[in-house]
PDB file of N, CA and C in Angstrom:
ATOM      1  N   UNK A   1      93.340 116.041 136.824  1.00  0.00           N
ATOM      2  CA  UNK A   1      94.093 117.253 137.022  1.00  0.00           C
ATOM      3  C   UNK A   1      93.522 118.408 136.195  1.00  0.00           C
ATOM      4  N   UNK A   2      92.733 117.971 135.165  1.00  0.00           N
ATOM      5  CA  UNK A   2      92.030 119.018 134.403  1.00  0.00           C
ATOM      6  C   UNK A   2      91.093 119.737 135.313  1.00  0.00           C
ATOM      7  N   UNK A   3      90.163 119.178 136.364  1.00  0.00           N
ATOM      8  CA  UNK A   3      88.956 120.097 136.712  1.00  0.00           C
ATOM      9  C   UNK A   3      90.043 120.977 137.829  1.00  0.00           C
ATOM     10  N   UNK A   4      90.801 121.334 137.864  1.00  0.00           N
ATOM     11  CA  UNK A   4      91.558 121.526 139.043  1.00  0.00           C
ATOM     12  C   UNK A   4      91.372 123.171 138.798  1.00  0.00           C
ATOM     13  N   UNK A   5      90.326 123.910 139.747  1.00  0.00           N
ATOM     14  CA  UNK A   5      90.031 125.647 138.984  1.00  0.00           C
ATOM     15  C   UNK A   5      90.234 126.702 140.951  1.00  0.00           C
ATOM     16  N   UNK A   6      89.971 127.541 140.560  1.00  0.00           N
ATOM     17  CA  UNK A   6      89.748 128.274 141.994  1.00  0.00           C
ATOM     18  C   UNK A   6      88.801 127.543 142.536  1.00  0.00           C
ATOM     19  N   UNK A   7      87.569 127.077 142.562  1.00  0.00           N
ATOM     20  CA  UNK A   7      87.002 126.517 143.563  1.00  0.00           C
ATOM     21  C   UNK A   7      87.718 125.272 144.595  1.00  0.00           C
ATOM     22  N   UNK A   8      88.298 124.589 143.282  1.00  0.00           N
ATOM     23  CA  UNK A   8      89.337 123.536 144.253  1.00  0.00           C
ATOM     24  C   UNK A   8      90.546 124.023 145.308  1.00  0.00           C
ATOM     25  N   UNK A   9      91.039 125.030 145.306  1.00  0.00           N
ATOM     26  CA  UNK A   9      91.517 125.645 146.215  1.00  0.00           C
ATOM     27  C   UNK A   9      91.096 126.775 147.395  1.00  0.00           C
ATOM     28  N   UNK A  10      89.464 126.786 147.020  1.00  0.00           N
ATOM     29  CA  UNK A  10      89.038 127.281 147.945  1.00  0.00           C
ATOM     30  C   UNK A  10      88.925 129.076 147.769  1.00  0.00           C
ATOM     31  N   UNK A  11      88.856 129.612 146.604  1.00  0.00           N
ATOM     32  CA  UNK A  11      89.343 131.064 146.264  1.00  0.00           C
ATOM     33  C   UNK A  11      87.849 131.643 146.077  1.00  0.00           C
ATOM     34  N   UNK A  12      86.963 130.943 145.623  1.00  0.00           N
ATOM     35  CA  UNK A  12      85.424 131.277 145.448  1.00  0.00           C
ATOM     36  C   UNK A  12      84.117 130.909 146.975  1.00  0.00           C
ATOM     37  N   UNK A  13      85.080 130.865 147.900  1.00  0.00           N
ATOM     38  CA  UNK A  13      84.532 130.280 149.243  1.00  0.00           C
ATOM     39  C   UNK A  13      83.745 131.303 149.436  1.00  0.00           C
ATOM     40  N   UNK A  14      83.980 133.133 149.560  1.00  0.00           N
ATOM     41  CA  UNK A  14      82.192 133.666 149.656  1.00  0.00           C
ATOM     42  C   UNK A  14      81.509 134.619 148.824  1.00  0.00           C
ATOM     43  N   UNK A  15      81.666 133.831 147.335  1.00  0.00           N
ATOM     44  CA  UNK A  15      80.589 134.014 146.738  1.00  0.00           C
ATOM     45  C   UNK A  15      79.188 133.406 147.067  1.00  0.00           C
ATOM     46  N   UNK A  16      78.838 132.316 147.346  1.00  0.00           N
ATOM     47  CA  UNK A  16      77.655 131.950 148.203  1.00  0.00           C
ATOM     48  C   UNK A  16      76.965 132.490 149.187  1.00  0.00           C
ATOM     49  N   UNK A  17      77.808 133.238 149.979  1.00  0.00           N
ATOM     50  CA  UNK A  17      77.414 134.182 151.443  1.00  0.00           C
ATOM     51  C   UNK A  17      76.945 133.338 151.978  1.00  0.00           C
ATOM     52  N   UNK A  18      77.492 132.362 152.514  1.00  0.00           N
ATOM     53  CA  UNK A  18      77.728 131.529 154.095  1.00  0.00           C
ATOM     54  C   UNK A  18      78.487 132.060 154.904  1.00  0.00           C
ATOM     55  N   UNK A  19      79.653 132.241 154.076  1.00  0.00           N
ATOM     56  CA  UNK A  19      80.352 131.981 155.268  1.00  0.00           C
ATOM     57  C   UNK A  19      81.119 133.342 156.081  1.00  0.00           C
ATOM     58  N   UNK A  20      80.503 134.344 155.136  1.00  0.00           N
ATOM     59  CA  UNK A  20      81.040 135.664 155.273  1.00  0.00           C
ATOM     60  C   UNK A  20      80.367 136.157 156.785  1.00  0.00           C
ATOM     61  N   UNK A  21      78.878 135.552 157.085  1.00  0.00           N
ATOM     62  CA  UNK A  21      77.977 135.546 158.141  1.00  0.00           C
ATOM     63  C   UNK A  21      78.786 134.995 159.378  1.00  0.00           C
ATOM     64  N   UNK A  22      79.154 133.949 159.064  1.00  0.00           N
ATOM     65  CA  UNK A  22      79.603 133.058 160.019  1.00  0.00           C
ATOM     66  C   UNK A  22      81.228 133.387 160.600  1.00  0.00           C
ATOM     67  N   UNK A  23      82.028 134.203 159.547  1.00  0.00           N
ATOM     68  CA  UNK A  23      83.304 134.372 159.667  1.00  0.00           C
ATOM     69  C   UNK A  23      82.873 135.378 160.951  1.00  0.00           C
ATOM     70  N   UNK A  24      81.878 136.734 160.472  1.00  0.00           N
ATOM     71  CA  UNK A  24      81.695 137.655 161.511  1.00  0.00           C
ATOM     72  C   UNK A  24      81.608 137.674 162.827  1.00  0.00           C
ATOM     73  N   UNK A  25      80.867 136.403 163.173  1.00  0.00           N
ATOM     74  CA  UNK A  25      79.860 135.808 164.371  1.00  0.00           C
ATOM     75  C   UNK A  25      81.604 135.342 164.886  1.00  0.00           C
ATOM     76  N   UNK A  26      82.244 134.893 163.916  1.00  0.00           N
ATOM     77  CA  UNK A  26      83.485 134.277 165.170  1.00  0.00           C
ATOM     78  C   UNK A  26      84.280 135.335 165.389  1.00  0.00           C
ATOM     79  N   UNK A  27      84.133 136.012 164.233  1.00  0.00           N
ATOM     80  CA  UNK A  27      84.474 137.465 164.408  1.00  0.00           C
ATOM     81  C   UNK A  27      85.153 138.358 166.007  1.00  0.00           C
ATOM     82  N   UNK A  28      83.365 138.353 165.701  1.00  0.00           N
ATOM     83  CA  UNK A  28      83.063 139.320 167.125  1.00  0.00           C
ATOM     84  C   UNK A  28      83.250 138.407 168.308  1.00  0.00           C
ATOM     85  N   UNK A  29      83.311 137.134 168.451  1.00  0.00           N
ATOM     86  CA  UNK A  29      83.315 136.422 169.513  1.00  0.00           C
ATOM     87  C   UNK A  29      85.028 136.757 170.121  1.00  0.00           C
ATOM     88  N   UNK A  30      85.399 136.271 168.532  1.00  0.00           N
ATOM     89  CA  UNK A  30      87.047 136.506 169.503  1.00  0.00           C
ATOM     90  C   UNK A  30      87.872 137.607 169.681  1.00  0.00           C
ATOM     91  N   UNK A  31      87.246 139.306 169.594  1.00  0.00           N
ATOM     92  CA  UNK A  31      86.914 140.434 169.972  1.00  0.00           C
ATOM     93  C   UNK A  31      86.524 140.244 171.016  1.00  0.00           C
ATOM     94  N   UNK A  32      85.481 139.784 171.731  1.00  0.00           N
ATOM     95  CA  UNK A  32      85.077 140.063 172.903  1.00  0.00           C
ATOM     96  C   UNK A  32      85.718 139.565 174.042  1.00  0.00           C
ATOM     97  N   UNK A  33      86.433 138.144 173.314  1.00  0.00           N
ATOM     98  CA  UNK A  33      87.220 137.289 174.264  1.00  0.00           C
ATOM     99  C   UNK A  33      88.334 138.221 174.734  1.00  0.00           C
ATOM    100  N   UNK A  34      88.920 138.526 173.389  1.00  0.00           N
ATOM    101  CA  UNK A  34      90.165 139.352 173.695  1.00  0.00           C
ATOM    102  C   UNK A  34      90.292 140.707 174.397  1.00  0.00           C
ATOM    103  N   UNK A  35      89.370 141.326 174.509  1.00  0.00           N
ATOM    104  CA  UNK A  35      88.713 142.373 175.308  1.00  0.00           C
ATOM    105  C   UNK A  35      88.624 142.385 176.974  1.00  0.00           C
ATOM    106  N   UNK A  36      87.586 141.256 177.134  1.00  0.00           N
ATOM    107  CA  UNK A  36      87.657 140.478 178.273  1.00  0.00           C
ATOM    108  C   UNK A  36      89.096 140.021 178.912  1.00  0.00           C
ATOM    109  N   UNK A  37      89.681 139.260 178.140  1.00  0.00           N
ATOM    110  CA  UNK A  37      91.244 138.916 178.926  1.00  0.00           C
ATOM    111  C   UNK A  37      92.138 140.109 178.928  1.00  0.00           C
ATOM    112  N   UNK A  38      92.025 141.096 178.161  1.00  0.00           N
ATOM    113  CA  UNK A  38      92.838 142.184 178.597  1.00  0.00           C
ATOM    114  C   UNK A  38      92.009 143.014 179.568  1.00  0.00           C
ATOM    115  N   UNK A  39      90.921 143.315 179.918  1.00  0.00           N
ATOM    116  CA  UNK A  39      90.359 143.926 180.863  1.00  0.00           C
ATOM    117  C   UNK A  39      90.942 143.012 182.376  1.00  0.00           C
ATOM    118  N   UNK A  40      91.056 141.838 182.201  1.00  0.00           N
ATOM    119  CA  UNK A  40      91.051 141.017 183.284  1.00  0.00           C
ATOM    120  C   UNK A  40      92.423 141.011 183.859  1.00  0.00           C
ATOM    121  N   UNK A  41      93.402 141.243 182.871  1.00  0.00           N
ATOM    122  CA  UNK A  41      94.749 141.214 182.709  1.00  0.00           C
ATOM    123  C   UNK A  41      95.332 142.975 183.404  1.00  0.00           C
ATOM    124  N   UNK A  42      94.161 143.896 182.863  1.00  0.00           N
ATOM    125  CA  UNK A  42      94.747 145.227 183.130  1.00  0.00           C
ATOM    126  C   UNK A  42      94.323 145.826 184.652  1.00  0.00           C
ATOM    127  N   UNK A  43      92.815 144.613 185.377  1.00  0.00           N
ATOM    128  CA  UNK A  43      92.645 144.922 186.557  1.00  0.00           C
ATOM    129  C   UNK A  43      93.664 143.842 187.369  1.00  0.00           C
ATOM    130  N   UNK A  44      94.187 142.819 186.765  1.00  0.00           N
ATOM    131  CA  UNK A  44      95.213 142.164 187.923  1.00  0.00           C
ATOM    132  C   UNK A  44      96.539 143.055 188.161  1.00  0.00           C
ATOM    133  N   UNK A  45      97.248 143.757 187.118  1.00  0.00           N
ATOM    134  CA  UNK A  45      98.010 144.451 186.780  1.00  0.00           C
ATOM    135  C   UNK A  45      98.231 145.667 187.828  1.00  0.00           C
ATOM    136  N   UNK A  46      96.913 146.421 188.053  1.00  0.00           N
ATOM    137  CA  UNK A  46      96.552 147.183 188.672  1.00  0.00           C
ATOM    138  C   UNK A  46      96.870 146.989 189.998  1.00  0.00           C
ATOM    139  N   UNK A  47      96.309 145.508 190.735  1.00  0.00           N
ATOM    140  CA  UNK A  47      95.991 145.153 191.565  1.00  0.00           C
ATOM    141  C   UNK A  47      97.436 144.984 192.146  1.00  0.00           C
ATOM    142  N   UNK A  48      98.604 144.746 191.513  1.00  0.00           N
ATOM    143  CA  UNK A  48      99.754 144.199 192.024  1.00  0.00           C
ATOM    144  C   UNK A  48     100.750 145.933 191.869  1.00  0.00           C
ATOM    145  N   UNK A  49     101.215 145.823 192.542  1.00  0.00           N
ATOM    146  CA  UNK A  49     102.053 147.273 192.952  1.00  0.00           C
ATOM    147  C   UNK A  49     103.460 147.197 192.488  1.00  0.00           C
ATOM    148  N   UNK A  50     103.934 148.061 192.459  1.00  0.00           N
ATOM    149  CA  UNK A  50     105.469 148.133 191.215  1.00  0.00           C
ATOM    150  C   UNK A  50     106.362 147.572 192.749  1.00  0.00           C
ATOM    151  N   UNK A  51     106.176 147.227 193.577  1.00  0.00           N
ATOM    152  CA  UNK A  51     107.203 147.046 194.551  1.00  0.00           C
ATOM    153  C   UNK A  51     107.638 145.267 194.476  1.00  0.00           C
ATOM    154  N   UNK A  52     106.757 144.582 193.725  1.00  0.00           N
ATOM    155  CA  UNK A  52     107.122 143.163 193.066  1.00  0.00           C
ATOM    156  C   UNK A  52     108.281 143.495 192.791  1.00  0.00           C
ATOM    157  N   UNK A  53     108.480 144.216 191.603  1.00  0.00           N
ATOM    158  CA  UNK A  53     109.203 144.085 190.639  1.00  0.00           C
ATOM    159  C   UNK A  53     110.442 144.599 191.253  1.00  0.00           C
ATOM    160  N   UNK A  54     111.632 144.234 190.950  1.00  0.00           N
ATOM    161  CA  UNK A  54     113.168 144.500 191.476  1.00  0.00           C
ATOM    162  C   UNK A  54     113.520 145.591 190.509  1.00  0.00           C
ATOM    163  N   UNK A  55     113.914 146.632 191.432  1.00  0.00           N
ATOM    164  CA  UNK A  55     114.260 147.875 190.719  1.00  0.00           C
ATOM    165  C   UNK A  55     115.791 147.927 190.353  1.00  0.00           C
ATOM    166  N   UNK A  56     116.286 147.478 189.317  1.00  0.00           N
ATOM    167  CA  UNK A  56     117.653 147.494 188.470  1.00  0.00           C
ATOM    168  C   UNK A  56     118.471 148.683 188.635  1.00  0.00           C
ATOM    169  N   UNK A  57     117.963 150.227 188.833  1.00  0.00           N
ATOM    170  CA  UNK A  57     118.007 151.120 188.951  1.00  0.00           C
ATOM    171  C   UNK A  57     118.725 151.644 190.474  1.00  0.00           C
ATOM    172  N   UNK A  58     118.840 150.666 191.392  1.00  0.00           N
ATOM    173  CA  UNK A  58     119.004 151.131 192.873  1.00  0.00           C
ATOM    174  C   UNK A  58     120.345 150.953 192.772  1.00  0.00           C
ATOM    175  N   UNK A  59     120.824 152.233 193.684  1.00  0.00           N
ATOM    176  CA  UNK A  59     122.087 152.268 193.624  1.00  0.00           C
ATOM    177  C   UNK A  59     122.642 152.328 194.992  1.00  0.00           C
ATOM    178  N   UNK A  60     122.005 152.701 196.140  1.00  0.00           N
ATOM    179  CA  UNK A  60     122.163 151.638 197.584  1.00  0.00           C
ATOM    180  C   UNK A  60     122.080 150.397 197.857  1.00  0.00           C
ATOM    181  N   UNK A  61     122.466 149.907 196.873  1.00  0.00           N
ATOM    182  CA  UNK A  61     122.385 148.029 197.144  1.00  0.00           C
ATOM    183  C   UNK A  61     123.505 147.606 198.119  1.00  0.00           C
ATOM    184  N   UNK A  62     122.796 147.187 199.066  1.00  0.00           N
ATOM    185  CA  UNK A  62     124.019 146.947 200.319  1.00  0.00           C
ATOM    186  C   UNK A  62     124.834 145.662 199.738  1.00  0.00           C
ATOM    187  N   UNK A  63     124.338 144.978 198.517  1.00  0.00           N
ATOM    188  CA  UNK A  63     124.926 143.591 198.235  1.00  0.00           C
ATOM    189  C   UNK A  63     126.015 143.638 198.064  1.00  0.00           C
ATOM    190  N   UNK A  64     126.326 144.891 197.392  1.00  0.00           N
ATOM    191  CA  UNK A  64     127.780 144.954 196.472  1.00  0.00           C
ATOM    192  C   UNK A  64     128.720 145.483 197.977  1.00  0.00           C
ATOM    193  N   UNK A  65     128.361 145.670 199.178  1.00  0.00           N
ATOM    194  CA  UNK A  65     129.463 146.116 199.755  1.00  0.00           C
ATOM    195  C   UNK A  65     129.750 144.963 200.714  1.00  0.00           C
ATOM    196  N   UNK A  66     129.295 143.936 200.608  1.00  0.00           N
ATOM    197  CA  UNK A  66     129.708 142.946 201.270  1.00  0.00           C
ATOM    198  C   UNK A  66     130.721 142.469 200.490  1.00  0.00           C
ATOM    199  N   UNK A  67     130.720 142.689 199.408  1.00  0.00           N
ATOM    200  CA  UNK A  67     132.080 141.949 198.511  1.00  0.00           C
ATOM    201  C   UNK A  67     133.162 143.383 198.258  1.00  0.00           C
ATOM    202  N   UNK A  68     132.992 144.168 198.504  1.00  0.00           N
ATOM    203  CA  UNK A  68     133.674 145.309 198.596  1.00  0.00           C
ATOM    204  C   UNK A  68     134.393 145.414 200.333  1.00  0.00           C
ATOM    205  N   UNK A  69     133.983 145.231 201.242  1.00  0.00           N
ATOM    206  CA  UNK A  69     134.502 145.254 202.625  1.00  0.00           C
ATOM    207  C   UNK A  69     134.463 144.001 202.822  1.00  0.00           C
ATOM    208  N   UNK A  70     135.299 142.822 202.190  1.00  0.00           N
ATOM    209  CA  UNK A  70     135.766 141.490 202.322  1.00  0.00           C
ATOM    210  C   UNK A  70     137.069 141.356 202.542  1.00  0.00           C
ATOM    211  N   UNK A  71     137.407 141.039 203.154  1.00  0.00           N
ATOM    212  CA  UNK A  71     138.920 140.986 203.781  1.00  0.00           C
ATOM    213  C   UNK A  71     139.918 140.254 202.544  1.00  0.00           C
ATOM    214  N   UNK A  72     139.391 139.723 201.394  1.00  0.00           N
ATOM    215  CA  UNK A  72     139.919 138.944 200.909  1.00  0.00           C
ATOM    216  C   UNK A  72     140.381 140.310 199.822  1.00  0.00           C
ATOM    217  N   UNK A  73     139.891 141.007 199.569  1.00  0.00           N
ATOM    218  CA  UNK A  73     139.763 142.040 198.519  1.00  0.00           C
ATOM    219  C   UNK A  73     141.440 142.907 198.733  1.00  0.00           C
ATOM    220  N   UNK A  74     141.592 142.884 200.521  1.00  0.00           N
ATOM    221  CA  UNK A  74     143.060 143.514 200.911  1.00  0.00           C
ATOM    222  C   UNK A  74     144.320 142.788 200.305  1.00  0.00           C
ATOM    223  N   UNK A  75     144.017 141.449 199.886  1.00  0.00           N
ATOM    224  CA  UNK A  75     145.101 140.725 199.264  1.00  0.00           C
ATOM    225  C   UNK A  75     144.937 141.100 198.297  1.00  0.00           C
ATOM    226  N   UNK A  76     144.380 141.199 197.462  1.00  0.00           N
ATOM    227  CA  UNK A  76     144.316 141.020 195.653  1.00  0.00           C
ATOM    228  C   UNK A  76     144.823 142.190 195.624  1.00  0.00           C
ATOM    229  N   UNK A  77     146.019 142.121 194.694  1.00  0.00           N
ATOM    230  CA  UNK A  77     147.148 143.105 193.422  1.00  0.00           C
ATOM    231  C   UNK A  77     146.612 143.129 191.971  1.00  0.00           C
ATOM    232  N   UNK A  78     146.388 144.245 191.969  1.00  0.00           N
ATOM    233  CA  UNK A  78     146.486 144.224 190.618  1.00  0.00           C
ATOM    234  C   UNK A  78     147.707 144.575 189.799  1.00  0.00           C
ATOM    235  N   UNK A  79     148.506 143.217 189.154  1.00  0.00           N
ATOM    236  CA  UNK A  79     149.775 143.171 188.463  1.00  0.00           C
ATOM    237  C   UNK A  79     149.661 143.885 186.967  1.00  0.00           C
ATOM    238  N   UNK A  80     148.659 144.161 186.060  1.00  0.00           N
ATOM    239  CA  UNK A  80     148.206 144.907 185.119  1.00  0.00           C
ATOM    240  C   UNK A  80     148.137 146.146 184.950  1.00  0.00           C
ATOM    241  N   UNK A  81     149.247 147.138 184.363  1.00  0.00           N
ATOM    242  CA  UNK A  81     149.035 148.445 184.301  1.00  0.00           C
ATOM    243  C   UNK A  81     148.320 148.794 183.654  1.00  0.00           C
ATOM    244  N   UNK A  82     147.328 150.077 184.087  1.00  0.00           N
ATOM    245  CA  UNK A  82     146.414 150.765 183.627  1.00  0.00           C
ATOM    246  C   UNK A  82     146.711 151.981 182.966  1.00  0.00           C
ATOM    247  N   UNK A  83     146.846 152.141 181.917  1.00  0.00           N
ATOM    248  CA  UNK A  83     147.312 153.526 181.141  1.00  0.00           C
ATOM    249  C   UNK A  83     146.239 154.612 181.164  1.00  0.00           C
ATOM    250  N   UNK A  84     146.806 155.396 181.549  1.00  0.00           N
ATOM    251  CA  UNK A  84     146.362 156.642 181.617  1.00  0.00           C
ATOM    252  C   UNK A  84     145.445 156.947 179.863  1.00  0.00           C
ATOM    253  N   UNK A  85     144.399 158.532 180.734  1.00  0.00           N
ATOM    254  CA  UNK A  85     143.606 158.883 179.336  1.00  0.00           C
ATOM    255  C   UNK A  85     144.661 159.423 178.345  1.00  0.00           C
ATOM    256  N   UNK A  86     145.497 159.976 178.859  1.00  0.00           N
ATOM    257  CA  UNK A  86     146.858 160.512 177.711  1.00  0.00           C
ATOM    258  C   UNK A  86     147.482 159.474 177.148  1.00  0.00           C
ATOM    259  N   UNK A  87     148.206 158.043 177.603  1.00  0.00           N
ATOM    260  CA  UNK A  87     148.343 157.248 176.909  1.00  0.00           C
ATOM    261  C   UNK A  87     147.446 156.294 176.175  1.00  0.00           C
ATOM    262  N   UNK A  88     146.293 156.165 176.266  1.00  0.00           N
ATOM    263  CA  UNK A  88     145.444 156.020 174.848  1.00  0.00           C
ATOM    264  C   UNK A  88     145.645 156.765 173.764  1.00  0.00           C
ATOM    265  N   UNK A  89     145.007 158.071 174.016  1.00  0.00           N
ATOM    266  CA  UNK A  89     145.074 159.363 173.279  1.00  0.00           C
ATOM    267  C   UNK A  89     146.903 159.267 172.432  1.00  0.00           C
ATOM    268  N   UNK A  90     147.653 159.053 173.008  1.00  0.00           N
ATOM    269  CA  UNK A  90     149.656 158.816 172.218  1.00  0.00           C
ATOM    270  C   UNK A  90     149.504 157.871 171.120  1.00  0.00           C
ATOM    271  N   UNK A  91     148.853 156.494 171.990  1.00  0.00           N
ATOM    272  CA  UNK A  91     148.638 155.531 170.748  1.00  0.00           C
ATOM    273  C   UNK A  91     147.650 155.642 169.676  1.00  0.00           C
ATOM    274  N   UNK A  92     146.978 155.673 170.265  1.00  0.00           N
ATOM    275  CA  UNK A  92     145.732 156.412 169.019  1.00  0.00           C
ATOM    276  C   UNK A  92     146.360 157.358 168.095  1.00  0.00           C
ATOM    277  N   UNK A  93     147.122 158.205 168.382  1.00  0.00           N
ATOM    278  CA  UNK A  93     147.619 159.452 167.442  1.00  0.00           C
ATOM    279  C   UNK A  93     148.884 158.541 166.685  1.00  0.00           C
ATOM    280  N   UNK A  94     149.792 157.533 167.321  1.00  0.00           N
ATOM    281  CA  UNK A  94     150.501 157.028 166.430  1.00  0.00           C
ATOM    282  C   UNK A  94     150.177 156.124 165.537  1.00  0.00           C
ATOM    283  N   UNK A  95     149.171 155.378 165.851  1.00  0.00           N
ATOM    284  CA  UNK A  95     148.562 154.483 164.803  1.00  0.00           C
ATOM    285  C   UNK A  95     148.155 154.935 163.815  1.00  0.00           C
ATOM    286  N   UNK A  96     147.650 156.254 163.565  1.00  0.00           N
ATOM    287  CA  UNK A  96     146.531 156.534 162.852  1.00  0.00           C
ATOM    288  C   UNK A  96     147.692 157.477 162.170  1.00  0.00           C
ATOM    289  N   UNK A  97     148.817 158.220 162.302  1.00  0.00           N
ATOM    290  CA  UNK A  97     149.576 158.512 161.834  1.00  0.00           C
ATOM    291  C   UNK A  97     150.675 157.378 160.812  1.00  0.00           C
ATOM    292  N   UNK A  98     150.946 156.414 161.398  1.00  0.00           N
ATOM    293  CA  UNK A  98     151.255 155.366 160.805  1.00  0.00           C
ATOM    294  C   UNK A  98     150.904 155.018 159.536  1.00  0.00           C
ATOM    295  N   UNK A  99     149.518 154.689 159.830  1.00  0.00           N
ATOM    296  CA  UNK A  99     148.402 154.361 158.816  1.00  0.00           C
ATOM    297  C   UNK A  99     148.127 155.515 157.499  1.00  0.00           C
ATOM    298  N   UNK A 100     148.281 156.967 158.397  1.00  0.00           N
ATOM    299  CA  UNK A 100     148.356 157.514 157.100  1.00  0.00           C
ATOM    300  C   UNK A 100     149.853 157.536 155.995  1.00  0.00           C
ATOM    301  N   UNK A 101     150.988 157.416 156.910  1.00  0.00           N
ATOM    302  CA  UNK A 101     152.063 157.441 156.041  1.00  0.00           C
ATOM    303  C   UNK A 101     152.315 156.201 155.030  1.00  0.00           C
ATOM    304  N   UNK A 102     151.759 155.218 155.586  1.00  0.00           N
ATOM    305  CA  UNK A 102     152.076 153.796 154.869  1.00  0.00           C
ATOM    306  C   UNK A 102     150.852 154.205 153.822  1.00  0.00           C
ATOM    307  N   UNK A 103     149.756 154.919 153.813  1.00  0.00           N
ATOM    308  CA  UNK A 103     149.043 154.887 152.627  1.00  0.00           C
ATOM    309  C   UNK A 103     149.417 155.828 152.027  1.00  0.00           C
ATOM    310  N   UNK A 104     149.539 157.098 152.219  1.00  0.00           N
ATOM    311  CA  UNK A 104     150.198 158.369 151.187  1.00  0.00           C
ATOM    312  C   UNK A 104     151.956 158.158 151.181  1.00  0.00           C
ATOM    313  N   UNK A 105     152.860 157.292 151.652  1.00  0.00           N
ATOM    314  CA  UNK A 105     153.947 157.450 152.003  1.00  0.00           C
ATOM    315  C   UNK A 105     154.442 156.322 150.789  1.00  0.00           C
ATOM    316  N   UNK A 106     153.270 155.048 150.711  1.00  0.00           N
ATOM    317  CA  UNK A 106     153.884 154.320 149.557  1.00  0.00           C
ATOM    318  C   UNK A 106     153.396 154.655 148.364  1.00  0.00           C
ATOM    319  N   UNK A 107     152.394 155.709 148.426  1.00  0.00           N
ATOM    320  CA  UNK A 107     152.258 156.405 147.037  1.00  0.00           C
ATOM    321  C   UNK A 107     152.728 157.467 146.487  1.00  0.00           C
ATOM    322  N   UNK A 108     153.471 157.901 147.600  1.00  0.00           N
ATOM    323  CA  UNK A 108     154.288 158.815 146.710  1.00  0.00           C
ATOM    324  C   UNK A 108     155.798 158.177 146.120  1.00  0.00           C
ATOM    325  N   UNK A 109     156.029 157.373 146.727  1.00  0.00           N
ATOM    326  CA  UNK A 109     157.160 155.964 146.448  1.00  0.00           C
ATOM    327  C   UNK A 109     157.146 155.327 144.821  1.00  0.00           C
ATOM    328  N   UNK A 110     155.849 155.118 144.581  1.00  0.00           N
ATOM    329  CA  UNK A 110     155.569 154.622 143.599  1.00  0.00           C
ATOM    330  C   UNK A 110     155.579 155.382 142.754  1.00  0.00           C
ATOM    331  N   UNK A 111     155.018 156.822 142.511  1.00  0.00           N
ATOM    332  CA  UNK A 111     154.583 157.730 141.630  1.00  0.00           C
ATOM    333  C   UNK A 111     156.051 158.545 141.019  1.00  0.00           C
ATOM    334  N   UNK A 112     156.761 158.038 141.573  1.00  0.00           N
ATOM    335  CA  UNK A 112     158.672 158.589 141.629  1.00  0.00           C
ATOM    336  C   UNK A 112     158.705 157.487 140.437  1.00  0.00           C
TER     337      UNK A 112
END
């Protein structure tokens, strides 16, 4: 465990200049590779037309009106009332009124 220095871990690997030569050479190889597969990648790319791809964006989708003009749709009730933008806006203003009296309302309680 004594000889145990940077060379044993490999920290003095290119002071010799081997391998600094050799790192390059793979270097540039896998530069060129990677070059190559994106050139190859950016002419298939090319080659294929945006009409593959399903446009998320369309808003004539005849799909949705087949479930929209379904006869089954004339039965369904909706038993759930929907509150109006003013009754949000009521509760919102009482909560938050609430909230302030219970915090300034029990401190002035206390301070008596």
């Amino acid at each position: 465990m004594k000889d145990i220095d940077a060379d044993y871990y490999g920290y003095r690997d290119d002071d010799d200049g081997i391998l600094i030569p050799l790192e390059q050479v793979a270097e540039k190889n896998a530069k060129q590779k990677a070059i190559t597969e994106w050139k190859v990648d950016k002419a298939n790319e090319n080659n294929n037309t945006e009409d593959d791809e399903e446009n998320i964006y369309n808003v004539n989708d005849s799909s949705d009106e087949e479930y929209i003009t379904d006869s089954s749709w004339e039965k369904f009730a909706v038993q759930i009332p929907v509150p109006t933008q003013h009754d949000v806006e009521q509760a919102l203003l009482r909560r938050r009124k609430q909230e302030l009296l219970e915090k300034y309302g029990a401190l002035s309680e206390e301070d008596k």
